[in-house]
PDB file of N, CA and C in Angstrom:
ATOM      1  N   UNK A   1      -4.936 -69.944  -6.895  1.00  0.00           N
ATOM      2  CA  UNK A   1      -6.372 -69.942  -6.639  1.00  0.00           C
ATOM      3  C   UNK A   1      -6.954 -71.287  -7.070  1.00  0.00           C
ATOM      4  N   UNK A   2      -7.907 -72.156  -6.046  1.00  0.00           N
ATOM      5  CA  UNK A   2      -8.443 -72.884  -6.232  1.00  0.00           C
ATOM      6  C   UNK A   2     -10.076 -72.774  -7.114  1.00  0.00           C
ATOM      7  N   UNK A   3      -9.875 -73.620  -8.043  1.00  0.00           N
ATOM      8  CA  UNK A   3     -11.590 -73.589  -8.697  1.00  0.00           C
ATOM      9  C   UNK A   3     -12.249 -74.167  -8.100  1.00  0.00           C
ATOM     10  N   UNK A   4     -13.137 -74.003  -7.896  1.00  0.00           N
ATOM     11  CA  UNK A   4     -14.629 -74.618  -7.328  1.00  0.00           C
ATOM     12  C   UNK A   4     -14.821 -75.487  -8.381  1.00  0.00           C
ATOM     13  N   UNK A   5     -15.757 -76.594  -8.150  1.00  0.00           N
ATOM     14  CA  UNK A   5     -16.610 -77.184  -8.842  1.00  0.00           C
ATOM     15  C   UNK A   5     -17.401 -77.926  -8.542  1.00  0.00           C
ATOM     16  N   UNK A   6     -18.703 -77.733  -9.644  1.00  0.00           N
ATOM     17  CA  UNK A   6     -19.807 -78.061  -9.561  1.00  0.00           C
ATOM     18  C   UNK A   6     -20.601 -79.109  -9.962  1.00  0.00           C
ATOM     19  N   UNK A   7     -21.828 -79.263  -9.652  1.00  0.00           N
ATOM     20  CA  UNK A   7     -22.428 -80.616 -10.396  1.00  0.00           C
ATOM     21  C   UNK A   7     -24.237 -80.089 -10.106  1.00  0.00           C
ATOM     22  N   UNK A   8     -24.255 -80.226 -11.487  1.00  0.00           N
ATOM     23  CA  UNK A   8     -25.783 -80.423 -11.727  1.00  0.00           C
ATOM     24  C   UNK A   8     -26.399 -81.865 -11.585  1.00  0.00           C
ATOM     25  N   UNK A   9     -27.574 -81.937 -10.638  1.00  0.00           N
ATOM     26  CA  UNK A   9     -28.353 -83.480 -10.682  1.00  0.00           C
ATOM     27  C   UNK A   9     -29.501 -82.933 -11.073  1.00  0.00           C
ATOM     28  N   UNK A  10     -29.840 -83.784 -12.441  1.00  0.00           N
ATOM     29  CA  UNK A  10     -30.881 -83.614 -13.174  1.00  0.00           C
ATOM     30  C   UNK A  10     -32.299 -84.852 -13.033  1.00  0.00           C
ATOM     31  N   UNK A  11     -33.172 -84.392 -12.476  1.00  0.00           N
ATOM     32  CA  UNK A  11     -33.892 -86.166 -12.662  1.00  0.00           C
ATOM     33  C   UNK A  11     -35.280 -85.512 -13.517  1.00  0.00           C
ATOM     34  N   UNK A  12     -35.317 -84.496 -13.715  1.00  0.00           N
ATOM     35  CA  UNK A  12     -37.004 -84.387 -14.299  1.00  0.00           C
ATOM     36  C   UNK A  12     -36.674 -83.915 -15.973  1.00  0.00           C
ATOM     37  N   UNK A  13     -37.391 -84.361 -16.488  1.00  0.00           N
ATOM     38  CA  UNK A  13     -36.658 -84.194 -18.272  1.00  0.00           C
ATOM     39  C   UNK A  13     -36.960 -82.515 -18.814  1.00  0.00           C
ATOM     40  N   UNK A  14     -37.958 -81.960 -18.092  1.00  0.00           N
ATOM     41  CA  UNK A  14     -38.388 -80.529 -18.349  1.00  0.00           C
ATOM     42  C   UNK A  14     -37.292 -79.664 -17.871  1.00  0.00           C
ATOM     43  N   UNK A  15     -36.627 -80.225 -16.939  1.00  0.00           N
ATOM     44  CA  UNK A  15     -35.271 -79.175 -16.669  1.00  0.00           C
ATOM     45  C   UNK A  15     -34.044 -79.097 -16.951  1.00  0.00           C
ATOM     46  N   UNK A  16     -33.804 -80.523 -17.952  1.00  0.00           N
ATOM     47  CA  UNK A  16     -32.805 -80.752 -18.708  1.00  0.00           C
ATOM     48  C   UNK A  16     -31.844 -80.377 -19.583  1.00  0.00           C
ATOM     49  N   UNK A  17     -33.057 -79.320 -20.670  1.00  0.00           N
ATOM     50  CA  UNK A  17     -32.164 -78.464 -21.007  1.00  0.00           C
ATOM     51  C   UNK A  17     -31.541 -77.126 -20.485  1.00  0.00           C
ATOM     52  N   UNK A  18     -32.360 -76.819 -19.743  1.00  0.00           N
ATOM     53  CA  UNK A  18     -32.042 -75.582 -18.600  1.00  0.00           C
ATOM     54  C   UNK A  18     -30.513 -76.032 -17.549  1.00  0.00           C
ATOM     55  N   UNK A  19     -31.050 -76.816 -17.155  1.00  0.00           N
ATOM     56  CA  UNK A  19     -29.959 -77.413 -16.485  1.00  0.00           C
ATOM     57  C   UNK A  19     -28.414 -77.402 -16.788  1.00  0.00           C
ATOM     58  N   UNK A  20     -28.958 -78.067 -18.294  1.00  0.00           N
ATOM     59  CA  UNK A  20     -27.356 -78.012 -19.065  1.00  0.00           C
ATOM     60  C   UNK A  20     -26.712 -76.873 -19.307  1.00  0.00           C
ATOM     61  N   UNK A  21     -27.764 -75.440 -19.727  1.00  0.00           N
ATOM     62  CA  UNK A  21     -27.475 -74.363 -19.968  1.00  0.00           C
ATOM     63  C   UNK A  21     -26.976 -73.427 -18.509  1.00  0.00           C
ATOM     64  N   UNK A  22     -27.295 -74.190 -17.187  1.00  0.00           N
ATOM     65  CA  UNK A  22     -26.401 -73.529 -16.019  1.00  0.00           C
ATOM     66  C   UNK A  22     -25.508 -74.278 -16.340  1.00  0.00           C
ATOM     67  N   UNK A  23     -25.144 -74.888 -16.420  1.00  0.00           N
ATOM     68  CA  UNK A  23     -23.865 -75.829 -15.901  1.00  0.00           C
ATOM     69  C   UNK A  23     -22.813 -74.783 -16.953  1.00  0.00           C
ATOM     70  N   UNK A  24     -23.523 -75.100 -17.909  1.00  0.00           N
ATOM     71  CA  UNK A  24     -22.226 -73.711 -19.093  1.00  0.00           C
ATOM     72  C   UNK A  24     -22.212 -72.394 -18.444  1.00  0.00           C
ATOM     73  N   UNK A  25     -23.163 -71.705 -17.781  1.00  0.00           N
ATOM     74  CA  UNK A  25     -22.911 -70.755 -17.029  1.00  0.00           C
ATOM     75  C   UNK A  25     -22.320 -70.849 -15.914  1.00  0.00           C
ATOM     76  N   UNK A  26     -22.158 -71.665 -15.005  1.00  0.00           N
ATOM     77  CA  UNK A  26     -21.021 -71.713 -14.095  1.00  0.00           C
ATOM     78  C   UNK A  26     -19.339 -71.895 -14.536  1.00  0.00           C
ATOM     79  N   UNK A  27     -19.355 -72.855 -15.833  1.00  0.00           N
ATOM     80  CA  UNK A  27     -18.235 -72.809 -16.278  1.00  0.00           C
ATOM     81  C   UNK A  27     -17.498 -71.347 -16.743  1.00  0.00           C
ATOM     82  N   UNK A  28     -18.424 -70.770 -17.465  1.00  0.00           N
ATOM     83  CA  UNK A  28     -18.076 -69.033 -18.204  1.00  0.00           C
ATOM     84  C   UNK A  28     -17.772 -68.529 -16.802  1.00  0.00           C
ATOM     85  N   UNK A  29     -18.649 -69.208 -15.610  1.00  0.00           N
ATOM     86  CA  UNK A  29     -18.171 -67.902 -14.156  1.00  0.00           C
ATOM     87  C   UNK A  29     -16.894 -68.468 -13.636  1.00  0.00           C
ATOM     88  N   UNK A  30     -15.695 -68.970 -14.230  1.00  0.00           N
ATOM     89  CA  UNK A  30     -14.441 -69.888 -13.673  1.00  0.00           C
ATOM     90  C   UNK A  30     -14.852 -71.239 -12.933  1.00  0.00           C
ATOM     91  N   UNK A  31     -15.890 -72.001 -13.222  1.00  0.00           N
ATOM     92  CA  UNK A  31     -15.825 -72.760 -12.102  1.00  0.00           C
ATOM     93  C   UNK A  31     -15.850 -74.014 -12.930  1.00  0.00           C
ATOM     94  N   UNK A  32     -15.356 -74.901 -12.650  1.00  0.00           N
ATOM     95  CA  UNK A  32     -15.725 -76.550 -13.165  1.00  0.00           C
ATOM     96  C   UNK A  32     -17.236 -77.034 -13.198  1.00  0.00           C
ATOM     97  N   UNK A  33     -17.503 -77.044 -13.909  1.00  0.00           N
ATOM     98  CA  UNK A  33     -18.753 -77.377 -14.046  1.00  0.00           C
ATOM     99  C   UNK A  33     -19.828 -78.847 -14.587  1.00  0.00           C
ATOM    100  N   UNK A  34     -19.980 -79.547 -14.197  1.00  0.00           N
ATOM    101  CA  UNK A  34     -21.160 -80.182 -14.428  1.00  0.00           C
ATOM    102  C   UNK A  34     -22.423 -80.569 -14.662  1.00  0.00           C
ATOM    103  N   UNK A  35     -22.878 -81.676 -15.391  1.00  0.00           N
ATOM    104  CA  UNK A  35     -24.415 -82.124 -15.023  1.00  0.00           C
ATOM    105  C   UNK A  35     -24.367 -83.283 -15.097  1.00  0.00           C
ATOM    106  N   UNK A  36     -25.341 -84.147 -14.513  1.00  0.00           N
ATOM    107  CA  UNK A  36     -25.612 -85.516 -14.626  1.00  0.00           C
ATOM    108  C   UNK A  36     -26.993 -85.659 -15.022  1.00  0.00           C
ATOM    109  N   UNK A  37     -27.791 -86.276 -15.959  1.00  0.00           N
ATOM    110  CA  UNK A  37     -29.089 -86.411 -16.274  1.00  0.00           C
ATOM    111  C   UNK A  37     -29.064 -88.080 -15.556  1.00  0.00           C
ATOM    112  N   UNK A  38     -30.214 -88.192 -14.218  1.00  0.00           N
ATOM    113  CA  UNK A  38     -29.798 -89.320 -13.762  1.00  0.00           C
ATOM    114  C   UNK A  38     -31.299 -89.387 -13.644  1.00  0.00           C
ATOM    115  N   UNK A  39     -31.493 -91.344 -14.162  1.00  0.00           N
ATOM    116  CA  UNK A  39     -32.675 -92.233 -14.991  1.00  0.00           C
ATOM    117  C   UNK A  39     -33.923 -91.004 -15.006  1.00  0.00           C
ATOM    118  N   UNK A  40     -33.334 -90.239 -16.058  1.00  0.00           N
ATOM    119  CA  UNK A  40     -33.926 -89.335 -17.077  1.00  0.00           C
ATOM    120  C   UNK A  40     -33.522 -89.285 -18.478  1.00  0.00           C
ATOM    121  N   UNK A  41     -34.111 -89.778 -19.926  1.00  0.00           N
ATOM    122  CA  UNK A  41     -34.199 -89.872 -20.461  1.00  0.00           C
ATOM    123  C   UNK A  41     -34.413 -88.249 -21.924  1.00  0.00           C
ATOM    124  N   UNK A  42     -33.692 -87.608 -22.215  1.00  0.00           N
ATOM    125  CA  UNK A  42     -34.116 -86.831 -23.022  1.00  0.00           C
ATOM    126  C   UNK A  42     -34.244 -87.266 -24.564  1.00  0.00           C
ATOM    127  N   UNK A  43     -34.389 -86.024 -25.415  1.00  0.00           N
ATOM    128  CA  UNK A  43     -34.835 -86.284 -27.073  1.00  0.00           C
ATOM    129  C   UNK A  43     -33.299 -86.010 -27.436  1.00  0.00           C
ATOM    130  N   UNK A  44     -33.217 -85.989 -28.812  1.00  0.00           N
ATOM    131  CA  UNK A  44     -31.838 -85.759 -29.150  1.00  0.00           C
ATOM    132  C   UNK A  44     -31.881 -83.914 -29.327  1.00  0.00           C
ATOM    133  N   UNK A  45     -30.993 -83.576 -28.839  1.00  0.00           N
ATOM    134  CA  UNK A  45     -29.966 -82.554 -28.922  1.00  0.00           C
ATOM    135  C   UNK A  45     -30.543 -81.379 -30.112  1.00  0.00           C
ATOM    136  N   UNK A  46     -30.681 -80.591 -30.049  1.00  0.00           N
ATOM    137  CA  UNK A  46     -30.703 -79.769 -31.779  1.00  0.00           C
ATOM    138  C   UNK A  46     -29.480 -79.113 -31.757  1.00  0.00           C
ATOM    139  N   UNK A  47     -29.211 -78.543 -32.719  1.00  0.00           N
ATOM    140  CA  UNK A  47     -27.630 -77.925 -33.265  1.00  0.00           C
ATOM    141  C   UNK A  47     -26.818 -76.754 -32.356  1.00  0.00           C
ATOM    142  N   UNK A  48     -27.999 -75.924 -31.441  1.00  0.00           N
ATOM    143  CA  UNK A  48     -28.065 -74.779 -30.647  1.00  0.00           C
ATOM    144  C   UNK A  48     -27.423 -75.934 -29.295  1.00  0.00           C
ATOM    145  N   UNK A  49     -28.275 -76.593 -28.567  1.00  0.00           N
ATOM    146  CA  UNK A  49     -27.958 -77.791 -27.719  1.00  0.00           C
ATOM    147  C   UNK A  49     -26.489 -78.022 -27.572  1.00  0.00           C
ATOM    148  N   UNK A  50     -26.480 -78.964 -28.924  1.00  0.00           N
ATOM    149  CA  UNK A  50     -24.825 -79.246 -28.958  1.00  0.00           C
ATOM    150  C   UNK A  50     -23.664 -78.212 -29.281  1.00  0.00           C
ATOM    151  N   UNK A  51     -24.144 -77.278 -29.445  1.00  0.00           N
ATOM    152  CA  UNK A  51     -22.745 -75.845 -29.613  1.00  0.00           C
ATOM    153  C   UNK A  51     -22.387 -76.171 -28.048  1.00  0.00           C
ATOM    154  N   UNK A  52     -23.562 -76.075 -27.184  1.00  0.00           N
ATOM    155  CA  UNK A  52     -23.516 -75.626 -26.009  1.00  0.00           C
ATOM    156  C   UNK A  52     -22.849 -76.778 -25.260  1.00  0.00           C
ATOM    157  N   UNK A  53     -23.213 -78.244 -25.463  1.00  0.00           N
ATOM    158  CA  UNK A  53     -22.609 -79.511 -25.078  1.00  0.00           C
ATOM    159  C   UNK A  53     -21.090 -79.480 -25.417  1.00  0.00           C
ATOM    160  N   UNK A  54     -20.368 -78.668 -26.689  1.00  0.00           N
ATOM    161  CA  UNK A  54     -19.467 -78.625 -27.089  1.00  0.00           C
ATOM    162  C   UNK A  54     -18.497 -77.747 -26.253  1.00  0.00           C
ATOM    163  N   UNK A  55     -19.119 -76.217 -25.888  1.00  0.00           N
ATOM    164  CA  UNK A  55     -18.652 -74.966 -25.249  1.00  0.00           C
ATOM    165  C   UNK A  55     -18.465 -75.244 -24.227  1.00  0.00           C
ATOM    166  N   UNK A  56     -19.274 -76.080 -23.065  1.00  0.00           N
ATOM    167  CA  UNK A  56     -19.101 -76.880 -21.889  1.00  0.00           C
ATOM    168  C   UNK A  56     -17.711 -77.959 -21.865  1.00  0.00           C
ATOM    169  N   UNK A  57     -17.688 -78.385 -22.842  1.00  0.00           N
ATOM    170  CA  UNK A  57     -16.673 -79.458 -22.703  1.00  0.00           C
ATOM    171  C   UNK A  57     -15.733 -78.616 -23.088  1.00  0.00           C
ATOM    172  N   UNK A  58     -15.376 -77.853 -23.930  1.00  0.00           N
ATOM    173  CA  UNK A  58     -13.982 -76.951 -24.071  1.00  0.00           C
ATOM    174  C   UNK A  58     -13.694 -76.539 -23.042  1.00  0.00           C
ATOM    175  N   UNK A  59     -14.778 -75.720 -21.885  1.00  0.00           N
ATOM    176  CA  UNK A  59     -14.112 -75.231 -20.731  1.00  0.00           C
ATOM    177  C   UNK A  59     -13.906 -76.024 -19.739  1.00  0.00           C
ATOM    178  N   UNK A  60     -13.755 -77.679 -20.169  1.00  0.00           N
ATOM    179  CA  UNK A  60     -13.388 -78.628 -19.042  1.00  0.00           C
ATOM    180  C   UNK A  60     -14.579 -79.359 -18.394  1.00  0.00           C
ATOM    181  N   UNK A  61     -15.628 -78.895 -19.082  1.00  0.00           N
ATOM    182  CA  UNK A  61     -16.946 -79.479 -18.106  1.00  0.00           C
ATOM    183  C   UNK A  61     -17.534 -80.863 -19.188  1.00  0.00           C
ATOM    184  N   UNK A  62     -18.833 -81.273 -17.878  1.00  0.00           N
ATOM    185  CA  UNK A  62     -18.798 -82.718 -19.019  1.00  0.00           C
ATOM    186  C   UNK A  62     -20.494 -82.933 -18.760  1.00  0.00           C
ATOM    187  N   UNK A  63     -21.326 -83.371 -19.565  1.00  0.00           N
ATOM    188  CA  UNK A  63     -22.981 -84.008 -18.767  1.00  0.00           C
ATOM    189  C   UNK A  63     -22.850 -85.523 -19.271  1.00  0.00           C
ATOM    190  N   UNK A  64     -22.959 -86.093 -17.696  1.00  0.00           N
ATOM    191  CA  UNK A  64     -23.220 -87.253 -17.843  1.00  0.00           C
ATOM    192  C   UNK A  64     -24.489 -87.991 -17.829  1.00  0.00           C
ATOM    193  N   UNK A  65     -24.894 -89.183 -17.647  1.00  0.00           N
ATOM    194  CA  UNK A  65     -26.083 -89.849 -17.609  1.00  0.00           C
ATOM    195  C   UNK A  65     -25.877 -91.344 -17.332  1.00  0.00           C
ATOM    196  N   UNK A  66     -26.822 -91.541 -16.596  1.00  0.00           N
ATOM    197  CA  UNK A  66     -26.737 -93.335 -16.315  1.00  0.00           C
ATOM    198  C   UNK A  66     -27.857 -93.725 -17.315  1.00  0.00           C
ATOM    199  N   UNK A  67     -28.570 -93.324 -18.594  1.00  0.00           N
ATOM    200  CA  UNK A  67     -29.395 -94.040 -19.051  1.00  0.00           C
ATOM    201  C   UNK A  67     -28.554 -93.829 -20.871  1.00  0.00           C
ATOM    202  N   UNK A  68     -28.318 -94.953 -21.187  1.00  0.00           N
ATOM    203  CA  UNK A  68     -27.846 -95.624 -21.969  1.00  0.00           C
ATOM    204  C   UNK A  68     -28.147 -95.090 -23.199  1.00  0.00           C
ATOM    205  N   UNK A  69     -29.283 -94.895 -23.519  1.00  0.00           N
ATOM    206  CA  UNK A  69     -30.082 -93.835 -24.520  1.00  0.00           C
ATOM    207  C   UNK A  69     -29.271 -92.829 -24.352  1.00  0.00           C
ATOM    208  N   UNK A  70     -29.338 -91.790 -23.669  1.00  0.00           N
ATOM    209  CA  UNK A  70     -28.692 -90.081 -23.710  1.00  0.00           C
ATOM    210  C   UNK A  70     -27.236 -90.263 -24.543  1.00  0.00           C
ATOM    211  N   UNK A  71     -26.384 -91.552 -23.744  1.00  0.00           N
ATOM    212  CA  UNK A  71     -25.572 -91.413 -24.445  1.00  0.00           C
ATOM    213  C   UNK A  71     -25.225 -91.672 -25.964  1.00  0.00           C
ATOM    214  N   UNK A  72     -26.500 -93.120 -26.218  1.00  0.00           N
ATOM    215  CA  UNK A  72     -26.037 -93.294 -27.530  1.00  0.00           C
ATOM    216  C   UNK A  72     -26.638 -91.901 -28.708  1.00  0.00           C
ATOM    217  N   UNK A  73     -27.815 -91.358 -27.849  1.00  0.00           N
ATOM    218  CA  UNK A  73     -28.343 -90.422 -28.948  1.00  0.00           C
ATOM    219  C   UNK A  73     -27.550 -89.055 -28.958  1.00  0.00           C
ATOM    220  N   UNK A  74     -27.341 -88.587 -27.363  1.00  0.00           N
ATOM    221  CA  UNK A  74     -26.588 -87.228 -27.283  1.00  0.00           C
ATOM    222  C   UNK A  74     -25.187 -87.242 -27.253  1.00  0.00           C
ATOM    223  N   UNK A  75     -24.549 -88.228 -27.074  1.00  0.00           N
ATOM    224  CA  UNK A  75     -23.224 -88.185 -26.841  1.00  0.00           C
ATOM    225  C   UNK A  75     -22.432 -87.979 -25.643  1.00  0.00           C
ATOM    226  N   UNK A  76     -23.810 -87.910 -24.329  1.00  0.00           N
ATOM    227  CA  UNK A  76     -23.209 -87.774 -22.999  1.00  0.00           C
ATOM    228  C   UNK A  76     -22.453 -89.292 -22.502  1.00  0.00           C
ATOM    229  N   UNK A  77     -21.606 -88.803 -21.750  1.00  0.00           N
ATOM    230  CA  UNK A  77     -20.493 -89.728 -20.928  1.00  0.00           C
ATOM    231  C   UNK A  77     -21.132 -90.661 -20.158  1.00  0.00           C
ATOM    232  N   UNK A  78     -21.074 -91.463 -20.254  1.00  0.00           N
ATOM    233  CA  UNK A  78     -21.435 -92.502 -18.816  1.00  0.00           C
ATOM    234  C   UNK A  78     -20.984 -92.971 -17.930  1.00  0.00           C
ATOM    235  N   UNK A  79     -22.134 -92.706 -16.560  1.00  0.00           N
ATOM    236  CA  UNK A  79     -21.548 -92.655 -15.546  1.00  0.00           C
ATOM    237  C   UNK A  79     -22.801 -93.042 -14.506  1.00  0.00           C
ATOM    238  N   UNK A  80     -22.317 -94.498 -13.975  1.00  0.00           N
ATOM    239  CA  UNK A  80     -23.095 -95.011 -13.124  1.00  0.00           C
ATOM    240  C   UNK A  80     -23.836 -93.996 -11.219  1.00  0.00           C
ATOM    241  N   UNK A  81     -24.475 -94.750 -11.172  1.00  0.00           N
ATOM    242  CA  UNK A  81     -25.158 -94.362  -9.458  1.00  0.00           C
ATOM    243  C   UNK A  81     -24.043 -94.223  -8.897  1.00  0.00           C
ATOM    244  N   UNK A  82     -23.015 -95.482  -8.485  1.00  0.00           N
ATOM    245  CA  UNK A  82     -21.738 -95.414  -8.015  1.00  0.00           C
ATOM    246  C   UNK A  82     -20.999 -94.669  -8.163  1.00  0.00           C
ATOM    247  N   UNK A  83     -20.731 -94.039  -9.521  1.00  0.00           N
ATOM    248  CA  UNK A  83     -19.507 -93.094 -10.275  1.00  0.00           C
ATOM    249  C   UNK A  83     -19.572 -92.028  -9.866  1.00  0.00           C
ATOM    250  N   UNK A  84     -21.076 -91.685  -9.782  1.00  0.00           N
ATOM    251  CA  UNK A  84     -21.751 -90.491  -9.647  1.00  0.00           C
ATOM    252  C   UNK A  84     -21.598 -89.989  -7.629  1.00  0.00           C
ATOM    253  N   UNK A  85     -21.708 -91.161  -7.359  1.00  0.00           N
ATOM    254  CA  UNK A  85     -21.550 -90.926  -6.034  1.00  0.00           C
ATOM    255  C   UNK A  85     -19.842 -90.720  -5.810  1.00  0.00           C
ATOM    256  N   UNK A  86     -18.979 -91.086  -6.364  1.00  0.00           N
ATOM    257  CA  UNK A  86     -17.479 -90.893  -6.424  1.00  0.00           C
ATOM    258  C   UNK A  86     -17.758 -89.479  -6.933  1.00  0.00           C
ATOM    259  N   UNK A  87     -17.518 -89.009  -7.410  1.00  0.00           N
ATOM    260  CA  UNK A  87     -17.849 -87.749  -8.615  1.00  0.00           C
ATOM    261  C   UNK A  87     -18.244 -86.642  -7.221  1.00  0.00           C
ATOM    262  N   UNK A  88     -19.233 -86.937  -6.521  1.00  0.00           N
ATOM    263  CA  UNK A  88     -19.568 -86.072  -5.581  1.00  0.00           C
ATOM    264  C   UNK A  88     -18.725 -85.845  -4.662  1.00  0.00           C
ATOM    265  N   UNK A  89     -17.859 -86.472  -4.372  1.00  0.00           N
ATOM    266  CA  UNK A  89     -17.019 -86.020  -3.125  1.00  0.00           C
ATOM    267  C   UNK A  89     -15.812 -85.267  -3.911  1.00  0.00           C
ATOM    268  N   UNK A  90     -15.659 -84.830  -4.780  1.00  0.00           N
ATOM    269  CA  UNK A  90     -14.730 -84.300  -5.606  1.00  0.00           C
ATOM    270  C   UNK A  90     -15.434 -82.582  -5.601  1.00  0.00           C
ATOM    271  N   UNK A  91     -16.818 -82.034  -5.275  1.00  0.00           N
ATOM    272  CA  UNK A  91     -17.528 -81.114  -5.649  1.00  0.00           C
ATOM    273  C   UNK A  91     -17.423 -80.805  -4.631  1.00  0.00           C
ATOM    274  N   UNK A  92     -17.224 -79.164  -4.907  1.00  0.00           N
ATOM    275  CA  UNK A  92     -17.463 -77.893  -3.897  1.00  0.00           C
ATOM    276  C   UNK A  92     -19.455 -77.575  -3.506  1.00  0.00           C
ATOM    277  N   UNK A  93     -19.542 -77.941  -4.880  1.00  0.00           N
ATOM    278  CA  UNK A  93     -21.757 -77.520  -4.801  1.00  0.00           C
ATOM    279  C   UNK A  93     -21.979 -78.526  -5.306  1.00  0.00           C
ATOM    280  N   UNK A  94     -23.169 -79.218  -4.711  1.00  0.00           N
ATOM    281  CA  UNK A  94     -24.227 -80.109  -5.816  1.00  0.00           C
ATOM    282  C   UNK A  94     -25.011 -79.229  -5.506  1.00  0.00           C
ATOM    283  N   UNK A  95     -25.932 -79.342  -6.750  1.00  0.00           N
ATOM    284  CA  UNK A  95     -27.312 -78.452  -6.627  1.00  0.00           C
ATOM    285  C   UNK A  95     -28.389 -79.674  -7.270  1.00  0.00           C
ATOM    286  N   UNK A  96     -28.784 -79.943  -6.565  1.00  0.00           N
ATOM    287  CA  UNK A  96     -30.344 -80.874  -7.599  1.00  0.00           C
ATOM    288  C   UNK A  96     -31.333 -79.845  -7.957  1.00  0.00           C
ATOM    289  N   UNK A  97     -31.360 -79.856  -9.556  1.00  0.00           N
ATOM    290  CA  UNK A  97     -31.737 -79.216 -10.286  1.00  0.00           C
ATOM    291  C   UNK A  97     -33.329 -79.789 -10.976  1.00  0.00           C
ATOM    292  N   UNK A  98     -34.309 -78.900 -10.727  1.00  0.00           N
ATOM    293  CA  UNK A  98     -35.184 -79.294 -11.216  1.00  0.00           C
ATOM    294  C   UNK A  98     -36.075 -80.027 -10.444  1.00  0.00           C
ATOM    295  N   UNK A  99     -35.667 -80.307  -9.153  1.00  0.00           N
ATOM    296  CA  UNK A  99     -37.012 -81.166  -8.173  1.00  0.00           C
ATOM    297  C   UNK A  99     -38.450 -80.540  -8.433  1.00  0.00           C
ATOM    298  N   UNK A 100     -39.276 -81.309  -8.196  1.00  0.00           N
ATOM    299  CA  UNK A 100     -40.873 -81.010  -8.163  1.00  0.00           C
ATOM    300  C   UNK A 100     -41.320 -81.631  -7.089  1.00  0.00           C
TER     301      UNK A 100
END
C-alpha cells in the first residue's frame, strides 16, 4: 500500500497554528504529512506547539518556512519558493490553508 502525502500552504499567520495541528492529523490518519508557513512570519512556539512539532516529525512529517525567523525561533526546516515548488510534485494533496 501506497501512502499518500500531503502538504499544508500556510500564508496568513492566524491559521498557522491550526494548520500545523492538521498536518499532525493527517499524519495520525497514515498519511505523510506536511506544512509550509510561506513569507509568513509566526511568534515562538509554546511547549503544547512543540510536543506537536515534535509528534509530527516522529511520524515522518516536517513544517517548513521560507522566512528565516520561523526557523531560527521555531526550529522549522528551510525551504525555499523553488524547494517548495520541487516538494509539490512529490504530493498526492496540496491544500492552501487559510486563504482570505
Amino acid at each position: 500500500m501506497e501512502y499518500k502525502k500531503a502538504i499544508l500552504i500556510i500564508r496568513n499567520k492566524d491559521y498557522a497554528l491550526d494548520g500545523m495541528r492538521s498536518a499532525l492529523g493527517l499524519a495520525v490518519e497514515n498519511m505523510y504529512a506536511y506544512a509550509h508557513l510561506l513569507d509568513t512570519q509566526i511568534d515562538k512556539l509554546d511547549d503544547n506547539n512543540l510536543d506537536r512539532l515534535e509528534m509530527l516529525r516522529d511520524m515522518e512529517g516536517e513544517i517548513y518556512s521560507n522566512v528565516k525567523a520561523n526557523q531560527e525561533t521555531n526550529g522549522f526546516e528551510a525551504m525555499s519558493l523553488e524547494e517548495l515548488g520541487e516538494k509539490l510534485r512529490e504530493m498526492t494533496v496540496v491544500i492552501p490553508y487559510g486563504i482570505i
